[in-house]
Structure formats: structure tokens, C-alpha cells
C-alpha atoms as a PDB file:
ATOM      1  CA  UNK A   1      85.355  90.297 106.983  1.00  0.00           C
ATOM      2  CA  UNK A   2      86.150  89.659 103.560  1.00  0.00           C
ATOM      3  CA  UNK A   3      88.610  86.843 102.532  1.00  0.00           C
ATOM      4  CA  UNK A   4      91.233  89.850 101.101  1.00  0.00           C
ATOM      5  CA  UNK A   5      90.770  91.466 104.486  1.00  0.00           C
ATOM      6  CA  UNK A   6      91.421  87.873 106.281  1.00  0.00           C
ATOM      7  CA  UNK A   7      94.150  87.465 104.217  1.00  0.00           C
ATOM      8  CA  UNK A   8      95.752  90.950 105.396  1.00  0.00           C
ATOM      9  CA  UNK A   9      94.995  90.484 108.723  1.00  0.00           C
ATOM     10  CA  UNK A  10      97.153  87.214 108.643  1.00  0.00           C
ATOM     11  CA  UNK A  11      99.849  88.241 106.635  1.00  0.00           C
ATOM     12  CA  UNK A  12     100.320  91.810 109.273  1.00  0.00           C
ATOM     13  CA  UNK A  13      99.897  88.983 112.394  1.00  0.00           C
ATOM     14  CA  UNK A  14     102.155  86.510 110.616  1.00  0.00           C
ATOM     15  CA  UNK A  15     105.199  89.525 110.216  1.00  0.00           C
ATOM     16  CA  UNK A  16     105.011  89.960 113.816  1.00  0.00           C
ATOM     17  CA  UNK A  17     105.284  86.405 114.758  1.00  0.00           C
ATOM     18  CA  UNK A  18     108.382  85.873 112.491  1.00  0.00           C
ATOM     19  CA  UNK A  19     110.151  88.501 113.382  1.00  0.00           C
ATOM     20  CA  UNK A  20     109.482  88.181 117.034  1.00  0.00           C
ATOM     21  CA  UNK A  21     110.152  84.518 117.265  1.00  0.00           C
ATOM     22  CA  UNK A  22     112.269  83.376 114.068  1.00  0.00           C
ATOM     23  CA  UNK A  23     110.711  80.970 111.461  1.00  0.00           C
ATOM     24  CA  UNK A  24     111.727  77.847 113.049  1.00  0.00           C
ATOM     25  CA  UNK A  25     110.063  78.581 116.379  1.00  0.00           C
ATOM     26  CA  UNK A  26     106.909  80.515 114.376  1.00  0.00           C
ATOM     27  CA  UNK A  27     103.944  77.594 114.237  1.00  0.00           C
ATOM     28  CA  UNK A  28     100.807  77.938 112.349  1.00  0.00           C
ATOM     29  CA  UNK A  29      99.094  77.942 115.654  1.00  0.00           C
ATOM     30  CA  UNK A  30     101.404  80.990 117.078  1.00  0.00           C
ATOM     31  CA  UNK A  31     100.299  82.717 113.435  1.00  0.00           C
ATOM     32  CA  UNK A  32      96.269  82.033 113.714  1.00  0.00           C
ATOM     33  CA  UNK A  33      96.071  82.960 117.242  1.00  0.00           C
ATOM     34  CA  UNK A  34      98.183  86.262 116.544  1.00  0.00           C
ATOM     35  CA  UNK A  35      95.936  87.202 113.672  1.00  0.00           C
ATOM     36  CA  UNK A  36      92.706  86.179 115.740  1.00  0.00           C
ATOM     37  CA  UNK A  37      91.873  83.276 113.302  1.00  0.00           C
ATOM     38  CA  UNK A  38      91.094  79.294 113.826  1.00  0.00           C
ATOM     39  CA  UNK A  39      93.705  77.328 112.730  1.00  0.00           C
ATOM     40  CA  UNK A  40      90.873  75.731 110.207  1.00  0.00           C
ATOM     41  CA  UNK A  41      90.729  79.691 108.801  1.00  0.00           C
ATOM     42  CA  UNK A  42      94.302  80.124 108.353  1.00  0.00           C
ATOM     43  CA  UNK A  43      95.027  76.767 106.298  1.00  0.00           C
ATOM     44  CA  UNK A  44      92.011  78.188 104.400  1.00  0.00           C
ATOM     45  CA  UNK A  45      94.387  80.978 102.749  1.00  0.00           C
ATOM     46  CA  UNK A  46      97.502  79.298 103.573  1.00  0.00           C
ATOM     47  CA  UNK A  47      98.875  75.531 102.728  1.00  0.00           C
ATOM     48  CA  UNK A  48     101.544  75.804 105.500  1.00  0.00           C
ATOM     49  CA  UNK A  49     104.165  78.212 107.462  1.00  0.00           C
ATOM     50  CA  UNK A  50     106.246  78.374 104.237  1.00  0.00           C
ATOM     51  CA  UNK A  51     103.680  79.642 101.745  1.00  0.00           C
ATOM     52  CA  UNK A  52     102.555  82.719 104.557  1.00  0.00           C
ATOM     53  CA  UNK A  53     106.423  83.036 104.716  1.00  0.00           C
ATOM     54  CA  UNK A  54     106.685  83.552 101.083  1.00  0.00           C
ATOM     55  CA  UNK A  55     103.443  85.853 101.334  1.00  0.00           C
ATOM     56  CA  UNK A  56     105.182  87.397 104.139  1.00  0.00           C
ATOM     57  CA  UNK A  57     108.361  88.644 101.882  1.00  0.00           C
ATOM     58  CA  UNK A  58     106.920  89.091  98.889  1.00  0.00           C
ATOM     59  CA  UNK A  59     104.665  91.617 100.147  1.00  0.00           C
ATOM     60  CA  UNK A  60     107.110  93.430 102.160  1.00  0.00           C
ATOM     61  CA  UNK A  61     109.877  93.336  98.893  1.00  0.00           C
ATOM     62  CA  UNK A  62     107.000  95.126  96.738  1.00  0.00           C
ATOM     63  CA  UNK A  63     106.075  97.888  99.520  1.00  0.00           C
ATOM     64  CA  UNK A  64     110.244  98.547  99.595  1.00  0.00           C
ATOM     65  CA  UNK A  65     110.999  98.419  96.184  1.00  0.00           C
ATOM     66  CA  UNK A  66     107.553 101.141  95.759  1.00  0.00           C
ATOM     67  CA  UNK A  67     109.025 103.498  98.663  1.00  0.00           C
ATOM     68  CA  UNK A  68     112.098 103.412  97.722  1.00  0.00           C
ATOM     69  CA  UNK A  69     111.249 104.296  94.177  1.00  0.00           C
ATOM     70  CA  UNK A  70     109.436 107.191  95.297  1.00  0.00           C
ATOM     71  CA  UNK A  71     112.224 108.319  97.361  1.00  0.00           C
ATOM     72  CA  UNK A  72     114.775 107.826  93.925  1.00  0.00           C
ATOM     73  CA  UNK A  73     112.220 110.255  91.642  1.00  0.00           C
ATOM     74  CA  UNK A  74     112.460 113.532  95.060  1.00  0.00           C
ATOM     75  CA  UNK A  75     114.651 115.904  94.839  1.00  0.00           C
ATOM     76  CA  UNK A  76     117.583 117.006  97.018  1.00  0.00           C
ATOM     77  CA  UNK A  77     121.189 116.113  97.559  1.00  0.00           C
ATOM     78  CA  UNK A  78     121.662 112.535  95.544  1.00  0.00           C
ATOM     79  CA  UNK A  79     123.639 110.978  98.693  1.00  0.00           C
ATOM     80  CA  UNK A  80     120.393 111.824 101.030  1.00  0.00           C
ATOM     81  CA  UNK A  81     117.983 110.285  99.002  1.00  0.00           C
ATOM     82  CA  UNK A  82     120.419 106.961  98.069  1.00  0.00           C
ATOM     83  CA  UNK A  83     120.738 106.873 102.255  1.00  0.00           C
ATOM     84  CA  UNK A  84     117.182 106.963 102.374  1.00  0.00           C
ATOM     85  CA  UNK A  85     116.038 104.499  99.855  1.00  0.00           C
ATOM     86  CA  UNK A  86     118.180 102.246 101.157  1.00  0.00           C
ATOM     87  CA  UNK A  87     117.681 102.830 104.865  1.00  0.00           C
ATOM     88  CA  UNK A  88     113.887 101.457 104.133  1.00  0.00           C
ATOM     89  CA  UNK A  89     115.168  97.779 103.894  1.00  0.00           C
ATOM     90  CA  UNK A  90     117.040  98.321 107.015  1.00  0.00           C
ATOM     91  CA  UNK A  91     114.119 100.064 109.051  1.00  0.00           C
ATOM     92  CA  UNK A  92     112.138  97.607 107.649  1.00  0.00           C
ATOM     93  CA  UNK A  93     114.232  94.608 109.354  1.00  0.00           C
ATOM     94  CA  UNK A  94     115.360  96.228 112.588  1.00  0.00           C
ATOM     95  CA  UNK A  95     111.645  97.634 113.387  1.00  0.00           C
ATOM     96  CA  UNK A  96     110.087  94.174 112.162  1.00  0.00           C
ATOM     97  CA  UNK A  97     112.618  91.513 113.119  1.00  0.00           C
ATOM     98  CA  UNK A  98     114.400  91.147 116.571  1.00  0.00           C
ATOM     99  CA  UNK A  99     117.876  91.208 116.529  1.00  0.00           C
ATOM    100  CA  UNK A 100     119.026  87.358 117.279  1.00  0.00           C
ATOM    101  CA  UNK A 101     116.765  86.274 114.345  1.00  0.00           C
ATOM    102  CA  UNK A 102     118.284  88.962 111.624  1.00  0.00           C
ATOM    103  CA  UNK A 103     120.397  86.568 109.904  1.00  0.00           C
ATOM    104  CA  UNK A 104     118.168  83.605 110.622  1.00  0.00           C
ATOM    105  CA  UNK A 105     115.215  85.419 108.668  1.00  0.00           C
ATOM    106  CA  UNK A 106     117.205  86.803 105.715  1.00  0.00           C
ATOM    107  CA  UNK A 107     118.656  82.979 105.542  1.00  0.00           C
ATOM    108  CA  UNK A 108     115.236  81.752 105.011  1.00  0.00           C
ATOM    109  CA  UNK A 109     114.140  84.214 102.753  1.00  0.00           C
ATOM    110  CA  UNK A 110     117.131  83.081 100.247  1.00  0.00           C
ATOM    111  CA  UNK A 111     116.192  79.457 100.768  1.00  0.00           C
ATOM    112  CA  UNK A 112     112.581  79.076 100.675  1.00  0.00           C
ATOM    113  CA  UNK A 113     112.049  82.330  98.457  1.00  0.00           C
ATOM    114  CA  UNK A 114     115.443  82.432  95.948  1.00  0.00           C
ATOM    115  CA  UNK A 115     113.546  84.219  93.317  1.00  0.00           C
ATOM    116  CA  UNK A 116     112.088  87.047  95.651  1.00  0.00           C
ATOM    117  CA  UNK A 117     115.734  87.570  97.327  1.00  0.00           C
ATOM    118  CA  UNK A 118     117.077  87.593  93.109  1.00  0.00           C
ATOM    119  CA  UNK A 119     114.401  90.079  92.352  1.00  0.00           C
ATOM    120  CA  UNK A 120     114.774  91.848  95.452  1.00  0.00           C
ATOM    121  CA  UNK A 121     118.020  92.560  94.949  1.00  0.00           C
ATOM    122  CA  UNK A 122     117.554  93.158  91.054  1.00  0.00           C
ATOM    123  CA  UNK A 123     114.862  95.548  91.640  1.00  0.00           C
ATOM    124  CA  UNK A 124     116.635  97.558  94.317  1.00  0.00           C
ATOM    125  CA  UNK A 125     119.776  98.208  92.699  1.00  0.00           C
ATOM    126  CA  UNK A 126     117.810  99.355  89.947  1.00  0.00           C
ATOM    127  CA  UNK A 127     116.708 101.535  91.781  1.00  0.00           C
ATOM    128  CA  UNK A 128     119.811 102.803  93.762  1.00  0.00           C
ATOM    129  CA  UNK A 129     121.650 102.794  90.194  1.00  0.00           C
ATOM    130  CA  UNK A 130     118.965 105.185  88.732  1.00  0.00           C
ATOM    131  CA  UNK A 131     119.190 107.802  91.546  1.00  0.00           C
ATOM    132  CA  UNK A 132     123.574 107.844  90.807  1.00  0.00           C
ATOM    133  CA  UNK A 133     122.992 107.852  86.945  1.00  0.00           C
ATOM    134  CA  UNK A 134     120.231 110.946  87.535  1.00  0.00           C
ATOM    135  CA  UNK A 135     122.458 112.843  89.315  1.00  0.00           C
ATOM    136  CA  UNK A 136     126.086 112.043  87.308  1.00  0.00           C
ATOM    137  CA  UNK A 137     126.269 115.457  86.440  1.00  0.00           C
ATOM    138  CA  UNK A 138     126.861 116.367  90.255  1.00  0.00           C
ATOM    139  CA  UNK A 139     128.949 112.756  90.134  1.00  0.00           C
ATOM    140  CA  UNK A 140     131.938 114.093  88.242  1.00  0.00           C
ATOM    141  CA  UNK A 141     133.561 110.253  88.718  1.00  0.00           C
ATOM    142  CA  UNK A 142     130.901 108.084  88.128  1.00  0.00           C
ATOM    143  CA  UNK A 143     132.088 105.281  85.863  1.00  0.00           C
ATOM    144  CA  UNK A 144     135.734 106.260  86.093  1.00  0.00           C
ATOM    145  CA  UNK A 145     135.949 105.559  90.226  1.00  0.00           C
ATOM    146  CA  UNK A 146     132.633 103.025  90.173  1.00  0.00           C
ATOM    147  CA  UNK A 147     130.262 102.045  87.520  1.00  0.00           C
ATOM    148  CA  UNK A 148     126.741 103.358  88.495  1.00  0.00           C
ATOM    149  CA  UNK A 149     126.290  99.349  88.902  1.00  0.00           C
ATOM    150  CA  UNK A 150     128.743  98.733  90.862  1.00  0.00           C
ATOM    151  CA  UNK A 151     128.563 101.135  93.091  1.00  0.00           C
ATOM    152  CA  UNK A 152     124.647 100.301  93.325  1.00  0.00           C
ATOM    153  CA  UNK A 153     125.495  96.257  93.770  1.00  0.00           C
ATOM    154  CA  UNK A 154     128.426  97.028  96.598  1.00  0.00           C
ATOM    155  CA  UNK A 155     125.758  99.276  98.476  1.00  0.00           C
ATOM    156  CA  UNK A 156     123.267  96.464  98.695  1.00  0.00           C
ATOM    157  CA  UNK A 157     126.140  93.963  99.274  1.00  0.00           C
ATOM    158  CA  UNK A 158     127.084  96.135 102.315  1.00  0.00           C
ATOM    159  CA  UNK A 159     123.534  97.054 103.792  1.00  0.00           C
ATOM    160  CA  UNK A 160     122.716  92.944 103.669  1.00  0.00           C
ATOM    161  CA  UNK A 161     125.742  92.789 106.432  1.00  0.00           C
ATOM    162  CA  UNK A 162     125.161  96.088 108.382  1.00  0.00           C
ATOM    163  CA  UNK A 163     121.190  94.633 108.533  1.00  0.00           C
ATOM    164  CA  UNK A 164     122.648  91.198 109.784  1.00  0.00           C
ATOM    165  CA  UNK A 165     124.374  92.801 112.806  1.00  0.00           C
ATOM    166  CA  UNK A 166     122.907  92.362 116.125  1.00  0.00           C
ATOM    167  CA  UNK A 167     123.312  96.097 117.138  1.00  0.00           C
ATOM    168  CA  UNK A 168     120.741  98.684 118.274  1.00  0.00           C
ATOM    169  CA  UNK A 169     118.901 100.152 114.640  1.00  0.00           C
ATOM    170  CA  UNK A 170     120.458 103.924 115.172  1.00  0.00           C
ATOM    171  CA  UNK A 171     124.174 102.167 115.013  1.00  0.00           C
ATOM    172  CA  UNK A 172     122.940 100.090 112.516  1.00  0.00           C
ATOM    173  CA  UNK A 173     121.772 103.198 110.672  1.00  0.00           C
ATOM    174  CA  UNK A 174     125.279 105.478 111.213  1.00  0.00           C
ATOM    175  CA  UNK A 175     126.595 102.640 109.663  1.00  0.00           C
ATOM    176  CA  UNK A 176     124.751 102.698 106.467  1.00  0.00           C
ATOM    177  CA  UNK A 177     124.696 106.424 106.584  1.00  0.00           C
ATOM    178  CA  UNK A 178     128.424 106.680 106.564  1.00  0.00           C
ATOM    179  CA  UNK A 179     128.651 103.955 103.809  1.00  0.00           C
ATOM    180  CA  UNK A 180     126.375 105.798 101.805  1.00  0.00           C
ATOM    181  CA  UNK A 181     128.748 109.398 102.304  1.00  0.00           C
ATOM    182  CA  UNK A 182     131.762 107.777 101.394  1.00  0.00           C
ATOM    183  CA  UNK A 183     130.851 106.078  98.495  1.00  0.00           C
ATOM    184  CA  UNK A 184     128.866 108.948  96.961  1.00  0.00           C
ATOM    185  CA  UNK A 185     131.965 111.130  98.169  1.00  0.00           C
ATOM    186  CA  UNK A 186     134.350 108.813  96.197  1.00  0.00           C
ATOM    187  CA  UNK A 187     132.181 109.825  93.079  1.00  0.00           C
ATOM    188  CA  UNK A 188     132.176 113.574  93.362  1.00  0.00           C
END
């Protein structure tokens, strides 16, 4: 297996150990045997817990931020495709994270990776902001009722505490869908 593969391999093994155990209770030794590695192998790629953390989120932020991209460029009905690029971050955390360790993980992403969550964020309003200002001629009150910022930045603000919840992900996702429909609504 090649070291890129390894390195995959570990990363995929090391998702499924955070999010089924937290970060504090995730050891390197829960990570190696999960990804089918020695212990020796895994420090090979990886200094510690924190830096596969770090590898952990960043690589997840960049596969969003992609999809969600994609999803902003489609066409269709502007508050269907704002649901859906942001319904990948919360699919993303309540299919890869377990409910009791939602908040937990998010916490540690902002303290051990503060530039990823910053980007994160940056990158996915950008996003969210360029699907509103692509379709502001079917937004009639777009920057009268909400700047295409704003309304971009209070989105994200919201889905970070509807993806915090400890409810079942279809509640989670009525939630978010609903958000979605009456802030789009409030532009038309």
C-alpha cells in the first residue's frame, strides 16, 4: 500500500473513531487498530491525536466547501439549492458524529484548528452568498430586508446550533429546511 493510500486509510478510520467516541476518549491506539495499522505506522504519518484531528477536518472542510459549490453553480429554485448546500455540513456531522459528542467535536475543531473553523466559515458563506446574489433577480428584497451577507452569515450562524442539537438528523434537517424557507421567503 502506498504511504498516500496509508494515509487515507487512517484519516477514513480516524473519522469514525472521533465521531463515534469524541476526541477526548479517541487514543492513537483506538485510531491504528481502526485503520488496521501498528501504532509504530500511524506515528509514521501522524505526530499525535491532534495533528490526525486537524487532518481529520481539514479534509472534510475541503470535500464540503467542493460539494457545496457544485450544488451553488445547478440550477433550480434558489431556496432548494441554498437548503442543500448547506444541509451537506449537517449530513456530514449527524451521519459522521454521534449525537452526545456534536458540540464536543465542533468545540475542538475551533480550538485546536481556529484557522480551518475561520476559513470554514469564510469559504461557506461565500458560497451561500453567491447562490442569493445569482438569483437576486427572483430576490426582489435582497439588500433592502438582508444583505446577501448577512443573510449568508445568519444561515451558517443558525445551522452551527441546529447541528449542535442532540436530535434525530431528519428533525435536525426540518429544522434547517424551514430556516432556509423563511429566510429566502423574507427576500422574495
Amino acid at each position: 500500500m502506498s504511504q498516500s493510500a496509508e494515509k487515507q486509510q487512517i484519516l477514513d478510520a480516524a473519522l469514525q473513531v472521533f465521531g463515534r467516541y469524541g476526541f477526548r476518549r479517541t487514543s492513537m491506539e483506538l485510531i491504528a487498530q481502526a485503520a488496521g495499522v501498528s501504532r509504530p505506522a500511524l506515528y509514521k504519518h501522524y505526530a499525535g491525536k491532534e495533528e490526525i484531528f486537524r487532518a481529520v477536518a481539514e479534509r472534510a472542510i475541503d470535500r464540503l466547501i467542493a460539494q457545496a459549490a457544485e450544488i451553488g453553480q445547478e440550477d433550480g429554485d434558489v431556496a432548494d439549492r441554498v437548503f442543500r448546500a448547506l444541509n451537506l455540513k449537517l449530513e456530514f456531522v449527524t451521519g459522521s458524529v454521534e449525537a452526545g459528542f456534536r458540540g464536543e467535536m465542533l468545540a475542538e475543531v475551533s480550538v485546536l484548528a481556529p484557522d480551518l473553523t475561520r476559513s470554514f466559515k469564510e469559504r461557506h458563506v461565500a458560497v451561500i452568498k453567491s447562490v442569493l446574489l445569482a438569483a437576486e433577480d427572483d430576490l426582489p428584497r435582497l439588500g433592502t430586508v438582508l444583505s446577501a451577507d448577512d443573510a449568508a452569515e445568519l444561515l451558517l450562524a443558525a445551522l452551527t446550533g441546529i447541528s449542535q442539537q442532540e436530535e434525530e438528523a431528519h428533525v435536525l434537517r426540518t429544522r434547517l429546511r424551514q430556516l432556509v424557507d423563511i429566510t429566502v421567503g423574507s427576500l422574495t
